[in-house]
Protein backbone atom coordinates (compact mmCIF):
# COMPACT_ATOMS: atom_id res chain seq x y z
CA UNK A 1 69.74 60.79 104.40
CA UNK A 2 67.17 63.25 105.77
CA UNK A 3 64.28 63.36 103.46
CA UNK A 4 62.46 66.56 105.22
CA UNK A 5 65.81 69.02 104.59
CA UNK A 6 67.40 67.18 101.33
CA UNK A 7 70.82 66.45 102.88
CA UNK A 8 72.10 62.97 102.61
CA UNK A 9 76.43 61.98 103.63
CA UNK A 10 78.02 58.52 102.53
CA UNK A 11 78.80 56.46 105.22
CA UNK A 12 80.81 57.50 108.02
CA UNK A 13 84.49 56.99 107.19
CA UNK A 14 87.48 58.54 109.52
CA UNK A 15 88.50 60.99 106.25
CA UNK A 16 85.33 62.67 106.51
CA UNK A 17 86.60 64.62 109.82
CA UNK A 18 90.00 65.77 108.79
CA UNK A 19 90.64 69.08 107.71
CA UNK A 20 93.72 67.55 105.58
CA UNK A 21 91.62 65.35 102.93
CA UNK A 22 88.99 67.10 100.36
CA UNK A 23 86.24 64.95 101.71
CA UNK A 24 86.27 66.46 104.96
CA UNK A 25 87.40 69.88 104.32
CA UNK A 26 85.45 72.97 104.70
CA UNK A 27 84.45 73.81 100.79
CA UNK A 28 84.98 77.49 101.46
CA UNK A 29 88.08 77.75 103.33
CA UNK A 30 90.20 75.04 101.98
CA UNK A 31 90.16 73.36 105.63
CA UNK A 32 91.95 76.56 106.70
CA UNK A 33 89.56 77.80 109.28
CA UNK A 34 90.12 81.60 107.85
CA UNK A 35 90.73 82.98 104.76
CA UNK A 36 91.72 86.78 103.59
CA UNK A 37 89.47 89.32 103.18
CA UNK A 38 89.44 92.80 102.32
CA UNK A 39 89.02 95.14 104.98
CA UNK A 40 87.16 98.34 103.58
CA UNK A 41 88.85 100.26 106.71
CA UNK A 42 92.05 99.50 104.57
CA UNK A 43 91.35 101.17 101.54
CA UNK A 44 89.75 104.33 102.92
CA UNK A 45 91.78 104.76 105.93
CA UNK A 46 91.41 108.02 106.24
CA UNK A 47 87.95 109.44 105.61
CA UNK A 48 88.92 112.98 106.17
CA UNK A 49 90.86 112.95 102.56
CA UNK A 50 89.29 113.43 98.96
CA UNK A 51 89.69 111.04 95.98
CA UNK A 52 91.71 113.50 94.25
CA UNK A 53 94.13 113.79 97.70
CA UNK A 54 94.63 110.05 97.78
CA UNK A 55 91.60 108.47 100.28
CA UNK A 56 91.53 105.14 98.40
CA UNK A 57 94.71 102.93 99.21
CA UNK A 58 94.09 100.18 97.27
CA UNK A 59 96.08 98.50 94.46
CA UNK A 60 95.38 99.51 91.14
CA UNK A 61 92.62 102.33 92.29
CA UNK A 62 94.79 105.10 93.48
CA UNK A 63 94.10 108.37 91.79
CA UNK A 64 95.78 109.18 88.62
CA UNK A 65 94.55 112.13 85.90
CA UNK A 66 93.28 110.06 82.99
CA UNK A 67 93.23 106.68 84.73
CA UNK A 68 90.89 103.80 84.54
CA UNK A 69 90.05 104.72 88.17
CA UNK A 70 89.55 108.28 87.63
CA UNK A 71 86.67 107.28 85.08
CA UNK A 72 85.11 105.46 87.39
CA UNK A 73 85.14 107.96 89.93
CA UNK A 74 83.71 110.81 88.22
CA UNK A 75 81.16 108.48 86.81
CA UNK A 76 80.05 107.35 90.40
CA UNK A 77 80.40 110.79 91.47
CA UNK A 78 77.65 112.22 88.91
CA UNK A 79 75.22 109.08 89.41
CA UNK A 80 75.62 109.12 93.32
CA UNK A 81 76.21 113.52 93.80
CA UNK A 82 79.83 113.69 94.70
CA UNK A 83 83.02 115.04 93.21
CA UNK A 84 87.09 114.41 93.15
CA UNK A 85 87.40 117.24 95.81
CA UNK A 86 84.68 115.78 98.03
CA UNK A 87 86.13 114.24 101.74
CA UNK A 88 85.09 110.62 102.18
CA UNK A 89 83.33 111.57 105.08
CA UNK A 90 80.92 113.96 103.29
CA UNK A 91 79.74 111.75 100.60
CA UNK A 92 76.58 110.14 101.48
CA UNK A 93 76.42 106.32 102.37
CA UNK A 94 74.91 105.16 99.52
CA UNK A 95 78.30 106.47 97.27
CA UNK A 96 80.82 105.35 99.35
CA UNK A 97 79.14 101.94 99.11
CA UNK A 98 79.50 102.10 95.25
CA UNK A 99 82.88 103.15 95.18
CA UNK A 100 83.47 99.71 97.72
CA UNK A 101 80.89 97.34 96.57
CA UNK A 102 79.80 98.46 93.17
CA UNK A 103 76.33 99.56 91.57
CA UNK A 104 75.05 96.16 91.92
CA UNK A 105 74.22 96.06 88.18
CA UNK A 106 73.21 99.40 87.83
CA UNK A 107 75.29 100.97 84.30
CA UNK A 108 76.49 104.67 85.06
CA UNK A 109 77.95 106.47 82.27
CA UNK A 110 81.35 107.69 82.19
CA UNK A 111 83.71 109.63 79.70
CA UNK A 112 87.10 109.34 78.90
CA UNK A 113 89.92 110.97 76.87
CA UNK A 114 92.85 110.17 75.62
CA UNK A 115 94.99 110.43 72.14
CA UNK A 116 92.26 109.27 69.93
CA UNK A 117 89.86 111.43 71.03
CA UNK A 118 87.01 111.06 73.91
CA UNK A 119 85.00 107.92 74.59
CA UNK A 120 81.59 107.07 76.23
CA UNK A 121 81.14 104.33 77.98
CA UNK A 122 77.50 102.76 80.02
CA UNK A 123 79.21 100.40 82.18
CA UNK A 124 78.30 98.76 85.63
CA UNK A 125 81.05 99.30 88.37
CA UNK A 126 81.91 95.91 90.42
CA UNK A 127 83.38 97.94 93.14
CA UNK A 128 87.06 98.31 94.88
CA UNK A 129 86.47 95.50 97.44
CA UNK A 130 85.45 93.00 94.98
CA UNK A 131 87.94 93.56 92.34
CA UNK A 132 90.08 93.21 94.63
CA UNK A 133 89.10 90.05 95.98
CA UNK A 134 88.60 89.03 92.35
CA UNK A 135 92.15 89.51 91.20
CA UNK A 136 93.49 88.22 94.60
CA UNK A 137 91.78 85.12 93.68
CA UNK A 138 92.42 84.92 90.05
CA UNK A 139 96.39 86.24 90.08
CA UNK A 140 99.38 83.64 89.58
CA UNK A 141 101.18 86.92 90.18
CA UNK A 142 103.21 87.23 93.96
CA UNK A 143 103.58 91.05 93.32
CA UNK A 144 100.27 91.23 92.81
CA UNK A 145 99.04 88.95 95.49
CA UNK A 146 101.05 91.17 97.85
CA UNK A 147 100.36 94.49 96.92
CA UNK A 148 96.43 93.49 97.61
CA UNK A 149 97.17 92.17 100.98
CA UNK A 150 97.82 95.32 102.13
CA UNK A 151 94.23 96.13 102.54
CA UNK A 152 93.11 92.21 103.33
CA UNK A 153 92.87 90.48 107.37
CA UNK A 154 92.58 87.01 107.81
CA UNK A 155 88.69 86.57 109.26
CA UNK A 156 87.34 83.20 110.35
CA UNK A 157 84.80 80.92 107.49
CA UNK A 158 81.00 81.98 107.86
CA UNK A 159 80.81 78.34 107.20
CA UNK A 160 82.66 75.64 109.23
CA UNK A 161 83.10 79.12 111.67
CA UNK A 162 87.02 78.54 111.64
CA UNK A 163 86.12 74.56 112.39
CA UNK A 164 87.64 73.59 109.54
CA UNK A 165 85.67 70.88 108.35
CA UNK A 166 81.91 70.67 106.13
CA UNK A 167 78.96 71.32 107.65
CA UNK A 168 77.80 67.85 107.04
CA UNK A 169 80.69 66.56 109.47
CA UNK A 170 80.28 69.38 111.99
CA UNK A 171 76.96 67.88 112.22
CA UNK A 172 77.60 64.33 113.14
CA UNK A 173 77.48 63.71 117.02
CA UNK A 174 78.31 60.44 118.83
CA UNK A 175 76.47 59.80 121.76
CA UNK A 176 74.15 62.24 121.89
């Protein structure tokens, strides 16, 4: 135990350094060493494209006339000063963030219709790249899991740093 940083590890046993047994395994990664992640380059591939021409390529946020999507969209484009017909690469930074990572908590008000008349809605948007990450995560569905792939890389764990194994075992040394 280490009483100046709070960290203490049972005693040393030979399962604590393999990858294969939940003792030793990296918490984030499984014991993988990399996991998928979605690659914002993926979903807007082409920058020079509008919303309304197709820019995002992501599953379940293509454009559609009286979509889910399509209320988000207009709602981020009146809170953050874009439109439908506006290229990718002329919206500012600060909107193309929101469309990928969400309004951080921020509500933004959108409106749509449909059959039963028009709706208003103050809602916070959680962004394309997490809800996709989200529903990768939380999906028992293989169609689903695939179609989000498309836009996802395998990158290495920020923490065992594609080692494999916890940080407490990474940290053990013998002989020096």
């Amino acid at each position: 135990a280490c009483p100046e940083h709070g960290v203490s590890i049972h005693e040393l046993e030979p399962r604590m350094f393999s990858f294969n047994n939940p003792f030793g395994a990296c918490e984030r990664c499984t014991g993988l060493g990399t996991f998928m992640q979605v690659d914002p380059a993926l979903i807007l591939p082409n920058k020079d494209l509008t919303i309304r021409k197709g820019a995002i390529k992501a599953s379940g946020w293509y454009y559609a006339e009286g979509s889910i999507s399509e209320m988000y969209y207009v709602g981020l484009g009146k809170e953050y000063g874009f439109t439908l017909d506006t290229p990718i690469k002329d919206m500012s930074a600060k909107a193309v963030n929101a469309i990928l990572y969400g309004t951080g908590g921020k509500r933004i008000e959108m409106y749509r219709e449909n059959e039963f008349g028009s709706n208003r809605y103050l809602n916070e948007f959680e962004g394309v790249v997490n809800n996709l990450e989200r529903r990768f995560r939380e999906t028992s569905s293989e169609w689903m899991k695939e179609g989000i792939a498309t836009v996802m890389n395998g990158v290495n764990c920020p923490d065992c740093h594609g080692q494999r194994l916890k940080p407490t075992s990474l940290a053990v040394t013998v002989g020096g």
